[in-house]
Protein backbone atom coordinates (compact mmCIF):
# COMPACT_ATOMS: atom_id res chain seq x y z
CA UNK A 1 44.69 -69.25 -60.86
CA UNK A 2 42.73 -66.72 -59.05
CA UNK A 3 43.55 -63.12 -59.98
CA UNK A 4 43.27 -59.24 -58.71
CA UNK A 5 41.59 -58.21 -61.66
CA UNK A 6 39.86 -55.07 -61.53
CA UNK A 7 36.51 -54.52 -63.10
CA UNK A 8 35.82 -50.70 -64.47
CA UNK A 9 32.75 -49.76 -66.06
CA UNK A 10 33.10 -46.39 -68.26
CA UNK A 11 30.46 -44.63 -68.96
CA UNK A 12 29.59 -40.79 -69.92
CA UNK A 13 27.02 -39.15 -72.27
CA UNK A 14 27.05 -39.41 -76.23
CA UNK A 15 29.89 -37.15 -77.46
CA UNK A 16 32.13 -36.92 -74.38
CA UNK A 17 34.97 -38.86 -76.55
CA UNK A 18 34.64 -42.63 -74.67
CA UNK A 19 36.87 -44.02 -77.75
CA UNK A 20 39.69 -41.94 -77.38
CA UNK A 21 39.63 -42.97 -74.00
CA UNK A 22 39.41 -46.59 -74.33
CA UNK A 23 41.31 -46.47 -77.29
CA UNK A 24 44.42 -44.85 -75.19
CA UNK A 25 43.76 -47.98 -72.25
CA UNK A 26 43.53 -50.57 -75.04
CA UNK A 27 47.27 -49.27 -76.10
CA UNK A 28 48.63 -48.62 -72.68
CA UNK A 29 46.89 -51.15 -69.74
CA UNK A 30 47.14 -54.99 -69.47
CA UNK A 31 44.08 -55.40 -69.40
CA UNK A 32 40.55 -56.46 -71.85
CA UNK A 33 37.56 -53.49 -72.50
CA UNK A 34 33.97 -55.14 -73.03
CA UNK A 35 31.84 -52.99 -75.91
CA UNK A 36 28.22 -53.56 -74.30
CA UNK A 37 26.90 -52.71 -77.16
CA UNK A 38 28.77 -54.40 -79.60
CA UNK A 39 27.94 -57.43 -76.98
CA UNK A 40 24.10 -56.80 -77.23
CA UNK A 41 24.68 -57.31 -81.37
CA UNK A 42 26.64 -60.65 -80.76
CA UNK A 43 23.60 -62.25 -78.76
CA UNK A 44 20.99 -61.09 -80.76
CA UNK A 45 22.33 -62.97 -83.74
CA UNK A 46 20.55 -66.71 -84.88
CA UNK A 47 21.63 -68.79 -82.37
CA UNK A 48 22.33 -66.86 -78.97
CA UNK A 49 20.05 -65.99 -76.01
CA UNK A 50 18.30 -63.18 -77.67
CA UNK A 51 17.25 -63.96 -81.02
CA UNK A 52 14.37 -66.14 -80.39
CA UNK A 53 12.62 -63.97 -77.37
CA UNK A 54 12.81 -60.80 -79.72
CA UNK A 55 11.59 -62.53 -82.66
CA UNK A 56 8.40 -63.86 -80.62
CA UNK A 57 7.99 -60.39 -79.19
CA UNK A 58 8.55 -58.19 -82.89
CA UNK A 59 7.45 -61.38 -85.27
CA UNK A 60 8.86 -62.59 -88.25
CA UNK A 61 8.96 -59.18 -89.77
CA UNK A 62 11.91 -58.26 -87.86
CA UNK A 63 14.23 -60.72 -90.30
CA UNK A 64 15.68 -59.56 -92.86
CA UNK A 65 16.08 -61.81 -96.30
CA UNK A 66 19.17 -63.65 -94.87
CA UNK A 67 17.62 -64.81 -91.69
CA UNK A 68 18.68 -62.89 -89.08
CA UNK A 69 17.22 -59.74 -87.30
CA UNK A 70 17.53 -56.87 -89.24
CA UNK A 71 18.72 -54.08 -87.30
CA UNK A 72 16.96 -51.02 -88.95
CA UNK A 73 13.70 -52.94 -88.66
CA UNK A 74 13.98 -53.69 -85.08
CA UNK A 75 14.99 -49.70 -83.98
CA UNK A 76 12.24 -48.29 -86.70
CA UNK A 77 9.92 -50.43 -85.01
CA UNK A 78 10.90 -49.68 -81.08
CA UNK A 79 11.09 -45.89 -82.13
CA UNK A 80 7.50 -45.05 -81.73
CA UNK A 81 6.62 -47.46 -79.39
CA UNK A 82 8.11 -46.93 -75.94
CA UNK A 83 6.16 -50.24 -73.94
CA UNK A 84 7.75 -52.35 -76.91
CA UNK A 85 11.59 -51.05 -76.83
CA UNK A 86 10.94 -51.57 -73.23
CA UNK A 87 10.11 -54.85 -74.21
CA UNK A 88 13.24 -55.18 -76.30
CA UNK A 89 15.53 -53.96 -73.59
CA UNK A 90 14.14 -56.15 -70.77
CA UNK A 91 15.33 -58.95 -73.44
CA UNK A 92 18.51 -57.65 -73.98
CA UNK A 93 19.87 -55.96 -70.85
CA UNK A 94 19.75 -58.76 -68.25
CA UNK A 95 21.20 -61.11 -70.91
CA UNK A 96 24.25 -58.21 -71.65
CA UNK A 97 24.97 -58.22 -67.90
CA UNK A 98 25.01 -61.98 -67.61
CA UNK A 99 27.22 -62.77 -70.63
CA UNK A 100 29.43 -59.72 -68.85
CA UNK A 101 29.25 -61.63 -65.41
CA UNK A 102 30.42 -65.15 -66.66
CA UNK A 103 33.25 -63.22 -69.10
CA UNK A 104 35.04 -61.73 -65.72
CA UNK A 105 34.74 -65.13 -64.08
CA UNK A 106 36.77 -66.86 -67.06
CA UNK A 107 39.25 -63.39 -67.14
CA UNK A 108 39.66 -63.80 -63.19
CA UNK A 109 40.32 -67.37 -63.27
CA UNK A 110 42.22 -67.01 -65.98
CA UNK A 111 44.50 -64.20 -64.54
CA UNK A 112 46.20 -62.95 -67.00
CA UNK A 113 45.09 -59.52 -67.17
CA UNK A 114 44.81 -56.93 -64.50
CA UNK A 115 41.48 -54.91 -65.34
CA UNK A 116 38.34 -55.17 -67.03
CA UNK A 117 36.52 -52.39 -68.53
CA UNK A 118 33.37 -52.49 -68.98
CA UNK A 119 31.63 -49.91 -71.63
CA UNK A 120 28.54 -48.93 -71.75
CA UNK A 121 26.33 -45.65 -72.19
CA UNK A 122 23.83 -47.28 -69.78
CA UNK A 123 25.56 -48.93 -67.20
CA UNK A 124 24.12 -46.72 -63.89
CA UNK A 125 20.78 -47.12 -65.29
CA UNK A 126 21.61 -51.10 -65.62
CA UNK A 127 22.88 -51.19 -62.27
CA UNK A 128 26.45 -52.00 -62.85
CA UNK A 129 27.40 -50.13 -60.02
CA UNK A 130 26.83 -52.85 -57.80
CA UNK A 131 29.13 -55.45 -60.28
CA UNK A 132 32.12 -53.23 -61.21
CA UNK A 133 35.03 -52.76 -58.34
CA UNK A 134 34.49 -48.74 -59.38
CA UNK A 135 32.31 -46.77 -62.31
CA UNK A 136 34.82 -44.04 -64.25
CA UNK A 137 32.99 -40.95 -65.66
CA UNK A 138 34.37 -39.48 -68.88
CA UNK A 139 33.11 -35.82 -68.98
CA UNK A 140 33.44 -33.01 -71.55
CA UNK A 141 31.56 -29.85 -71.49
CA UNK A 142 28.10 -29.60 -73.32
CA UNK A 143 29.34 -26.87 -75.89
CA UNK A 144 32.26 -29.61 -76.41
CA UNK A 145 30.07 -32.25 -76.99
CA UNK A 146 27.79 -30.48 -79.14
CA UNK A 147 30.80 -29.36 -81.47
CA UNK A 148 32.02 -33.07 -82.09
CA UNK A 149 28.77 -34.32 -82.10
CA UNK A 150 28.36 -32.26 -85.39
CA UNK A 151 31.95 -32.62 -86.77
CA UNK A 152 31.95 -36.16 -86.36
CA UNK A 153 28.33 -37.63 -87.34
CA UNK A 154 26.67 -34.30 -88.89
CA UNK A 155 24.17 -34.12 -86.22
CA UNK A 156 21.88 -31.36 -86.07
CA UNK A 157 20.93 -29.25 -82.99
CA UNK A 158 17.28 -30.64 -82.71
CA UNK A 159 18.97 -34.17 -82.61
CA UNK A 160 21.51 -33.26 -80.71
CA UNK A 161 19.53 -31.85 -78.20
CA UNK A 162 16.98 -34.53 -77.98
CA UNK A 163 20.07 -37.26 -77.49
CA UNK A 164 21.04 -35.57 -74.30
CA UNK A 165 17.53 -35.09 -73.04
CA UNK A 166 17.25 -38.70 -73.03
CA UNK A 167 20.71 -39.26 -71.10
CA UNK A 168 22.06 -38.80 -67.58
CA UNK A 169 22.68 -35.08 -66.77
CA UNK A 170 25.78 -34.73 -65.35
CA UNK A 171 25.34 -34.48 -61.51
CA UNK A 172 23.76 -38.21 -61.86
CA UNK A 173 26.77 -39.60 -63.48
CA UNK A 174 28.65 -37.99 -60.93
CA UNK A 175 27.15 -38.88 -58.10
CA UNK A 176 27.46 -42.95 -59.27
CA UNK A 177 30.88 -42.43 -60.50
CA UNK A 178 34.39 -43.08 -58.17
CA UNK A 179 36.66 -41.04 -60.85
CA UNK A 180 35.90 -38.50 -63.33
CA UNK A 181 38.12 -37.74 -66.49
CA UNK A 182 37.33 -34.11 -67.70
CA UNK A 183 37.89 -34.76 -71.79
CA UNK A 184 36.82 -31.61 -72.79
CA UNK A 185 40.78 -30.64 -73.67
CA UNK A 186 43.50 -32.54 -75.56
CA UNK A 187 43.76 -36.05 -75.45
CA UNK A 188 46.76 -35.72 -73.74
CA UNK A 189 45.42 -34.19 -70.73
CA UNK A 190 42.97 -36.82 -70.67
CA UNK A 191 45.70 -39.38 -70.71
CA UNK A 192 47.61 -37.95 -67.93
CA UNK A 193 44.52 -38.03 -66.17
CA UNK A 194 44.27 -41.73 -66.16
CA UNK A 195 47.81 -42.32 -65.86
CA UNK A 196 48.10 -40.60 -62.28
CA UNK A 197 44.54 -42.92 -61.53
CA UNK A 198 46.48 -46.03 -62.89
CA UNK A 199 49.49 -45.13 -59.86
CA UNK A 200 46.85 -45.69 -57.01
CA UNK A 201 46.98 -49.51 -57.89
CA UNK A 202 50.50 -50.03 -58.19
């Protein structure tokens, strides 16, 4: 059974409130959200596509005493060296987007749900633009960001500042994105947001 499914990749920069978000479509949409990153962690286990490559790249010192590779290793290692977490992510990136690929072939022939969200923090720099049927933007102001960035994880400035220099600014997630949701209020208005969105498909 072939299906309408709609694929949606969400994205936005580190603090904009993603979860609440995709926690709220989870709840209210028929549909199935893909955590890239929780992905990337599944097929870098013993086993899948990406544990050998990365352990030939890093060496045996990457595992950890049960076997697998430790993940605190593999980041303290890729911290200072930028060629080798380039390395890393030219491992794990292609292999993220190809697991992603054959999961919305089984959900569209399948057809029992009708979206797909895709998350990721990188998925314009991945070039998911040209897999997903349309690229949502959650947005919140930078003072916003910056306040639950140190309620909720205790970040400092320095780091806080240093995470967004390494992200999109906003016109680029803009300019690659088909609908923006402005989280910087309640999670209400954010849900109403997405609600009048969700009307354009019915």
């Amino acid at each position: 059974m072939q299906s309408n499914m709609r694929i949606i990749g969400i994205t936005g920069g580190v603090g904009a409130g993603k979860s609440t978000v995709l926690n709220y479509i989870q709840n209210h949409l028929q549909c199935r959200i893909i955590y890239s990153d929780d992905l990337a962690k599944d097929l870098c286990v013993r086993g899948e596509v990406c544990f050998e490559p990365l352990v030939r790249l890093l060496g045996d010192k990457v595992l950890g005493s049960d076997g697998e590779i430790d993940k605190r290793t593999m980041a303290s290692m890729i911290y200072a060296d930028e060629s080798l977490r380039q390395a890393v992510n030219d491992i794990i990136h292609p292999a993220v987007y190809d697991r992603i690929a054959s999961i919305a072939e089984e959900e569209r022939t399948r057809g029992a749900i009708r979206f797909l969200f895709i998350e990721a923090a990188l998925l314009i720099e991945c070039g998911y633009n040209e897999f997903v049927d349309e690229m949502w933007y959650v947005y919140a102001s930078e003072p916003v960001r910056r306040e639950r960035l140190k309620a909720s994880r205790g970040y400092s400035d320095t780091k806080i500042d240093g995470i967004f220099a390494s992200q999109l600014k906003e016109e680029s997630f803009r300019a690659h994105s088909d609908f923006v949701i402005d989280n910087s209020g309640t999670p209400e208005e954010s849900y109403s947001q997405i609600l009048e969105r969700m009307k354009e498909y019915e």
